[in-house]
PDB file of N, CA and C in Angstrom:
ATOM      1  N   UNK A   1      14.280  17.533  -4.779  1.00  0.00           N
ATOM      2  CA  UNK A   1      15.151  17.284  -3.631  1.00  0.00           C
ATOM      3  C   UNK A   1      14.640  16.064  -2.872  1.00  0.00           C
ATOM      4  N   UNK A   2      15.245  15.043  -3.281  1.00  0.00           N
ATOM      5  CA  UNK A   2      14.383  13.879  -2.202  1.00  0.00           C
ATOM      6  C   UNK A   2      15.193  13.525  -1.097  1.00  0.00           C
ATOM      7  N   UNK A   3      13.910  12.866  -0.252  1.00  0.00           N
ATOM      8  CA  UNK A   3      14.083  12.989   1.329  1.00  0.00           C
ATOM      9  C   UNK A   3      13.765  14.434   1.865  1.00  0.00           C
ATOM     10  N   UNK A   4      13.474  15.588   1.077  1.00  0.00           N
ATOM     11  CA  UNK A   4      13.302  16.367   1.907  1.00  0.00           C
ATOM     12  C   UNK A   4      12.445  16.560   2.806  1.00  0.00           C
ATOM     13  N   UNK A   5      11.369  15.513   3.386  1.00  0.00           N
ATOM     14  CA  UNK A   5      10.690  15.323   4.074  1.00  0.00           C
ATOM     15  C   UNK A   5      10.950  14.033   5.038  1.00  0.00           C
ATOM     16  N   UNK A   6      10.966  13.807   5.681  1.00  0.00           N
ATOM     17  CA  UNK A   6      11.598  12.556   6.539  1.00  0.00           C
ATOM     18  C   UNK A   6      10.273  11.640   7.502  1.00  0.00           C
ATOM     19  N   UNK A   7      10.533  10.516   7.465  1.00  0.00           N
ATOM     20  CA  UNK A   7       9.263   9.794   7.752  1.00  0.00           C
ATOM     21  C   UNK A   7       8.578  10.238   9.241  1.00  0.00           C
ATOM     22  N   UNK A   8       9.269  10.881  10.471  1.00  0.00           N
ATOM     23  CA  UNK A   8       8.357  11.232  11.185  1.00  0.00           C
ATOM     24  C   UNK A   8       7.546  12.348  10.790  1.00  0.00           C
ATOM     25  N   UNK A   9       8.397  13.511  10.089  1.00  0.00           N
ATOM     26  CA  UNK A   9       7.142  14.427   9.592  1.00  0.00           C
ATOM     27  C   UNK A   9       6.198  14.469   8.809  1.00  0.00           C
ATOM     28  N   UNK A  10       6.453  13.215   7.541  1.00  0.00           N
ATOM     29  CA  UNK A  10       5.273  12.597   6.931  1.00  0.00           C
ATOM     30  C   UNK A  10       4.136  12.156   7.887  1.00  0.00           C
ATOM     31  N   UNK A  11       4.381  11.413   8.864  1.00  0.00           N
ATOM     32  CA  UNK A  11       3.452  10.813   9.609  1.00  0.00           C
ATOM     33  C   UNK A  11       2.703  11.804  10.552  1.00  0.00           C
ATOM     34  N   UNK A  12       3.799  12.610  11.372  1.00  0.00           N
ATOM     35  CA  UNK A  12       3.120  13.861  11.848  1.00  0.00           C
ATOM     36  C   UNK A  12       1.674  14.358  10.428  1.00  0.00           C
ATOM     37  N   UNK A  13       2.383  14.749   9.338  1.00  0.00           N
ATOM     38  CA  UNK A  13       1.608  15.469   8.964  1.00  0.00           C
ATOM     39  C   UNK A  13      -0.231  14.365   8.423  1.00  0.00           C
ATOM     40  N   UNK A  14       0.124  13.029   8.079  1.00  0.00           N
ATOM     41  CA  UNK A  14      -0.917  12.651   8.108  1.00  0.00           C
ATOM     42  C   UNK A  14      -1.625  12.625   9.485  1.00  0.00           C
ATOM     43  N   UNK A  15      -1.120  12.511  10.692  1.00  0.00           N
ATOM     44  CA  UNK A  15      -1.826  12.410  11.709  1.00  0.00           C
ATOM     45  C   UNK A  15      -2.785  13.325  11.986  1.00  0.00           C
ATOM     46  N   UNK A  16      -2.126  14.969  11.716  1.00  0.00           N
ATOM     47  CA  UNK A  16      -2.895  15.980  11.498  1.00  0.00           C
ATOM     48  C   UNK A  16      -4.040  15.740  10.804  1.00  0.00           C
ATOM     49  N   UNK A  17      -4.060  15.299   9.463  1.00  0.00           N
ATOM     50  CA  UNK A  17      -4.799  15.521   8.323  1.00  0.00           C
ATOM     51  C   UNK A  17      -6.102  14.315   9.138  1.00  0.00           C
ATOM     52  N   UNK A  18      -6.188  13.840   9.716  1.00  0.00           N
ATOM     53  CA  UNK A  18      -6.882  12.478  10.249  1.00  0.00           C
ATOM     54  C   UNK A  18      -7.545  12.815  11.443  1.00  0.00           C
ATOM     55  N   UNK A  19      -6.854  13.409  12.349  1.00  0.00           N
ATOM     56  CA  UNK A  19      -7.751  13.827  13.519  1.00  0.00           C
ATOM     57  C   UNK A  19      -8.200  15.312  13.580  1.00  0.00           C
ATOM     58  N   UNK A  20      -7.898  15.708  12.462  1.00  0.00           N
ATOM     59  CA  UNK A  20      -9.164  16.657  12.827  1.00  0.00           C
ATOM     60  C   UNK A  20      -9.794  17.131  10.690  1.00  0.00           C
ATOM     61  N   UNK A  21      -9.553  16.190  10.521  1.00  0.00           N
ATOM     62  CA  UNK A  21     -10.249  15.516   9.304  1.00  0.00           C
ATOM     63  C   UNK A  21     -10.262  17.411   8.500  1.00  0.00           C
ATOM     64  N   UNK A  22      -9.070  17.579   7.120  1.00  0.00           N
ATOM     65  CA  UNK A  22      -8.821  18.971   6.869  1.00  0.00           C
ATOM     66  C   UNK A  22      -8.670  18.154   5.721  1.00  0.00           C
ATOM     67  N   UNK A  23      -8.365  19.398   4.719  1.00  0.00           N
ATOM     68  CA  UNK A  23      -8.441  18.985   3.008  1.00  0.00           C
ATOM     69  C   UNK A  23      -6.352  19.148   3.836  1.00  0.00           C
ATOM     70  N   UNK A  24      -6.166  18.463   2.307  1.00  0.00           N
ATOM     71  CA  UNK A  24      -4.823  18.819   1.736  1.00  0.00           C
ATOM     72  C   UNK A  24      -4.187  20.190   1.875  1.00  0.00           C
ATOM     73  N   UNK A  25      -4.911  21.066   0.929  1.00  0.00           N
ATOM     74  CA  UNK A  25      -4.474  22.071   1.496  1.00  0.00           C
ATOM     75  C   UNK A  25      -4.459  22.819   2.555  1.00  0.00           C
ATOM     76  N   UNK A  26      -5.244  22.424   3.388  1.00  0.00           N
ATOM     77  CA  UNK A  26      -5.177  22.752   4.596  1.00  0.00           C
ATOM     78  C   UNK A  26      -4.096  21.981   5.638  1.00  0.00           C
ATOM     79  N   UNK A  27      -3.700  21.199   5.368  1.00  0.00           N
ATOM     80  CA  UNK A  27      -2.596  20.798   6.461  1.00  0.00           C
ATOM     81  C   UNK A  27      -1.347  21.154   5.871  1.00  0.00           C
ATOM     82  N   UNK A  28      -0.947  21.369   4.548  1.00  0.00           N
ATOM     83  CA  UNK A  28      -0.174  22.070   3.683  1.00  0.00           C
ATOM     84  C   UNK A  28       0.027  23.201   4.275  1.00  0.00           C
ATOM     85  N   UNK A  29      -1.082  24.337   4.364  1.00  0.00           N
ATOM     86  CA  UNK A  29      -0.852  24.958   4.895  1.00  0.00           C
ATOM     87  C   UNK A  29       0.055  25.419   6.318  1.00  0.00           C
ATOM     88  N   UNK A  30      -0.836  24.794   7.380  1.00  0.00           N
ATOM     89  CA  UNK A  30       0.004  24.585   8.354  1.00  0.00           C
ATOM     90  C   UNK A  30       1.356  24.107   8.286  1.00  0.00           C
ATOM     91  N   UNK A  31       1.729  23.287   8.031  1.00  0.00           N
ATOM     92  CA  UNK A  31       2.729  22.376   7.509  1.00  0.00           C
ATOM     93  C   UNK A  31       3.872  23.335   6.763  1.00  0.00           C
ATOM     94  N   UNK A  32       3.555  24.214   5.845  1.00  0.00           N
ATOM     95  CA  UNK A  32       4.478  24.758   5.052  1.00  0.00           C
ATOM     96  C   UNK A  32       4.635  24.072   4.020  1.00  0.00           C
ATOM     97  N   UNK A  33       3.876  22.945   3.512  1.00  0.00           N
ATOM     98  CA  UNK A  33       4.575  22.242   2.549  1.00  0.00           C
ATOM     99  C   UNK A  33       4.413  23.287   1.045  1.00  0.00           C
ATOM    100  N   UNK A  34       4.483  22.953   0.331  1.00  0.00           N
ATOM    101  CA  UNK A  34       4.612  23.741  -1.071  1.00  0.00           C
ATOM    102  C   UNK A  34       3.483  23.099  -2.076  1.00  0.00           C
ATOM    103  N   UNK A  35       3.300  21.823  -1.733  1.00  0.00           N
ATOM    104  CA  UNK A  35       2.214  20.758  -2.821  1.00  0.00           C
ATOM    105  C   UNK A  35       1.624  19.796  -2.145  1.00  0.00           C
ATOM    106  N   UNK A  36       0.386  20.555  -1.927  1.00  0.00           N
ATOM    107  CA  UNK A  36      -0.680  19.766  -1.114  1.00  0.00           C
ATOM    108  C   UNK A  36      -0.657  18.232  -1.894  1.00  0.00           C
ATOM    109  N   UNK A  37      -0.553  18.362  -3.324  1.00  0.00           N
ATOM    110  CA  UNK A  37      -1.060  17.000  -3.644  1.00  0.00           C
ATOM    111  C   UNK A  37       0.330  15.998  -3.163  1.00  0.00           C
ATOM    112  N   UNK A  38       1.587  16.183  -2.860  1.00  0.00           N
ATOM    113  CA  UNK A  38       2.089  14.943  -2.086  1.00  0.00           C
ATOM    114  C   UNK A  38       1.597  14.848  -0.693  1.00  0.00           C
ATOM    115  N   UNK A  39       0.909  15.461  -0.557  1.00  0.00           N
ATOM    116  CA  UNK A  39       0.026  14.782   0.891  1.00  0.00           C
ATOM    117  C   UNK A  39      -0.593  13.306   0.804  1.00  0.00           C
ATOM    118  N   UNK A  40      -1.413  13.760  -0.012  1.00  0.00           N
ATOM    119  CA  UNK A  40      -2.148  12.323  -0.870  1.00  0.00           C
ATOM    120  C   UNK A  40      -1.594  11.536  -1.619  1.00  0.00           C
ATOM    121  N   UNK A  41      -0.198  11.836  -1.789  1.00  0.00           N
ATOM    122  CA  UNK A  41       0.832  10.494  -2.448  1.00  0.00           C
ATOM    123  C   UNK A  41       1.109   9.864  -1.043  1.00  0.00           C
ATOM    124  N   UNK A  42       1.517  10.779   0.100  1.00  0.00           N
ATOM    125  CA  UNK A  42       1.825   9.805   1.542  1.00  0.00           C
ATOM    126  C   UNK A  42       0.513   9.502   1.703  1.00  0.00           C
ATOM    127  N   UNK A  43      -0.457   9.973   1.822  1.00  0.00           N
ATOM    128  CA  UNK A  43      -1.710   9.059   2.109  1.00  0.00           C
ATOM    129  C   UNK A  43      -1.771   7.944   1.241  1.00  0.00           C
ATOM    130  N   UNK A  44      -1.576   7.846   0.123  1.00  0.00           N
ATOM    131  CA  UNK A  44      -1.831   6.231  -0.202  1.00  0.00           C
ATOM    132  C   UNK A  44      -0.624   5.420  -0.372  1.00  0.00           C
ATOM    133  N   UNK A  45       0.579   6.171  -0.173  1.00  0.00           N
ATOM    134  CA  UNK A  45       1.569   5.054  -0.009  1.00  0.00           C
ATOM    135  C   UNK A  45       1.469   4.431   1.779  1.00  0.00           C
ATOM    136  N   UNK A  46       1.375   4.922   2.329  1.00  0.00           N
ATOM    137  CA  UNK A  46       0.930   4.840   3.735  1.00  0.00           C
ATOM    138  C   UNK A  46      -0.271   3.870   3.717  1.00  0.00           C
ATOM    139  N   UNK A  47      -1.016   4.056   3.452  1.00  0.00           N
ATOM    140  CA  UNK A  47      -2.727   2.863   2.885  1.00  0.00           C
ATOM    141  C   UNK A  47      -2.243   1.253   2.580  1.00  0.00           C
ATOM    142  N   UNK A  48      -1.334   1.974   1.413  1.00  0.00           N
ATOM    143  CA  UNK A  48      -0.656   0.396   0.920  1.00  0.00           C
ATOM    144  C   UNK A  48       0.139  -0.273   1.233  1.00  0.00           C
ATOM    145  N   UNK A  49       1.534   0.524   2.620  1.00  0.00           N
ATOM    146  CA  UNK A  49       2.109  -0.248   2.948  1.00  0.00           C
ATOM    147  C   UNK A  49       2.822  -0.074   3.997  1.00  0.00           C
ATOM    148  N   UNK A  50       2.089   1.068   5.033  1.00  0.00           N
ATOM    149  CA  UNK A  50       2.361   1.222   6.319  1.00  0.00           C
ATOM    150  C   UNK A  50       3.087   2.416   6.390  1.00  0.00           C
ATOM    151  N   UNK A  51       4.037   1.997   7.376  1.00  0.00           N
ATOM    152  CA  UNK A  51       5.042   2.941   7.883  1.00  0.00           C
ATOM    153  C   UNK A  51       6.054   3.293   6.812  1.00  0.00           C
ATOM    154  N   UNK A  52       6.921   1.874   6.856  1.00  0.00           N
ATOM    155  CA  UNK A  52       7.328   2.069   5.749  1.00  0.00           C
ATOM    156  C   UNK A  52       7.820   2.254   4.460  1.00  0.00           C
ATOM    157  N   UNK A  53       6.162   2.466   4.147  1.00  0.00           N
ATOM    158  CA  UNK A  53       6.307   2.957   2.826  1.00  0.00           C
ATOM    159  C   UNK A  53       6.688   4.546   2.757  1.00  0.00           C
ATOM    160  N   UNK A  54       6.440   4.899   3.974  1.00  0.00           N
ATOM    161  CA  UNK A  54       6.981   6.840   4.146  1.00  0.00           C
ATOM    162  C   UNK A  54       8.128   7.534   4.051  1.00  0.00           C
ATOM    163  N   UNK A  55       8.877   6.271   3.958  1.00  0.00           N
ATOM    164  CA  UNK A  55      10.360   6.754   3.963  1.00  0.00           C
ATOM    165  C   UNK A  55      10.574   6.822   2.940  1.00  0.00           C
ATOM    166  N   UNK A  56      11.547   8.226   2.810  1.00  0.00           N
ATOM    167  CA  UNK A  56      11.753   8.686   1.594  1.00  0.00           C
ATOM    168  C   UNK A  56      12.851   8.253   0.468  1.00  0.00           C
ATOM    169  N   UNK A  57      12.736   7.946  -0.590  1.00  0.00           N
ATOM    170  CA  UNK A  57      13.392   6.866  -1.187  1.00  0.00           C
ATOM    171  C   UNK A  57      14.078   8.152  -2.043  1.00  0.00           C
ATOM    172  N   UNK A  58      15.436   7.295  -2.031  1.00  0.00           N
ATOM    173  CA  UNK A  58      16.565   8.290  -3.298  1.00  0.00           C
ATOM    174  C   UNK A  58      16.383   8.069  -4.615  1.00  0.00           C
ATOM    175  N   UNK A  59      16.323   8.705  -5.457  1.00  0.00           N
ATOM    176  CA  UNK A  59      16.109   8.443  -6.917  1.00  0.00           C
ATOM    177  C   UNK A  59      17.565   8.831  -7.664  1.00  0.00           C
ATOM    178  N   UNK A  60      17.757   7.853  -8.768  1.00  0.00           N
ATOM    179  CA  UNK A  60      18.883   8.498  -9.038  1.00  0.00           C
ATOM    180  C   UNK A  60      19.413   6.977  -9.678  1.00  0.00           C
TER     181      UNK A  60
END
């Protein structure tokens, strides 16, 4: 389902993950997400190219 995450709550959720420094699954947790490891896909698309790179792109 893409876009199902939308760039302020990407950023919310890295902000979390940063100030109070938690694994993946742990802000997953909170978060509700389902797959800690796209945490760390927005963490390094975010690394490489800001803001945004967070926005969620349509495939298709």
């Amino acid at each position: 389902m893409p876009g199902k995450y939308d760039v302020e709550f990407r950023l919310s959720v890295l902000k979390c993950l940063w100030d109070n420094q938690l694994s993946y699954r742990e802000v997953a947790a909170l978060f509700n997400i389902r797959s800690p490891g796209c945490i760390g896909d927005w963490e390094r698309c975010y690394h490489n190219g800001g803001i945004d790179a967070l926005i969620p792109r349509v495939r298709g």
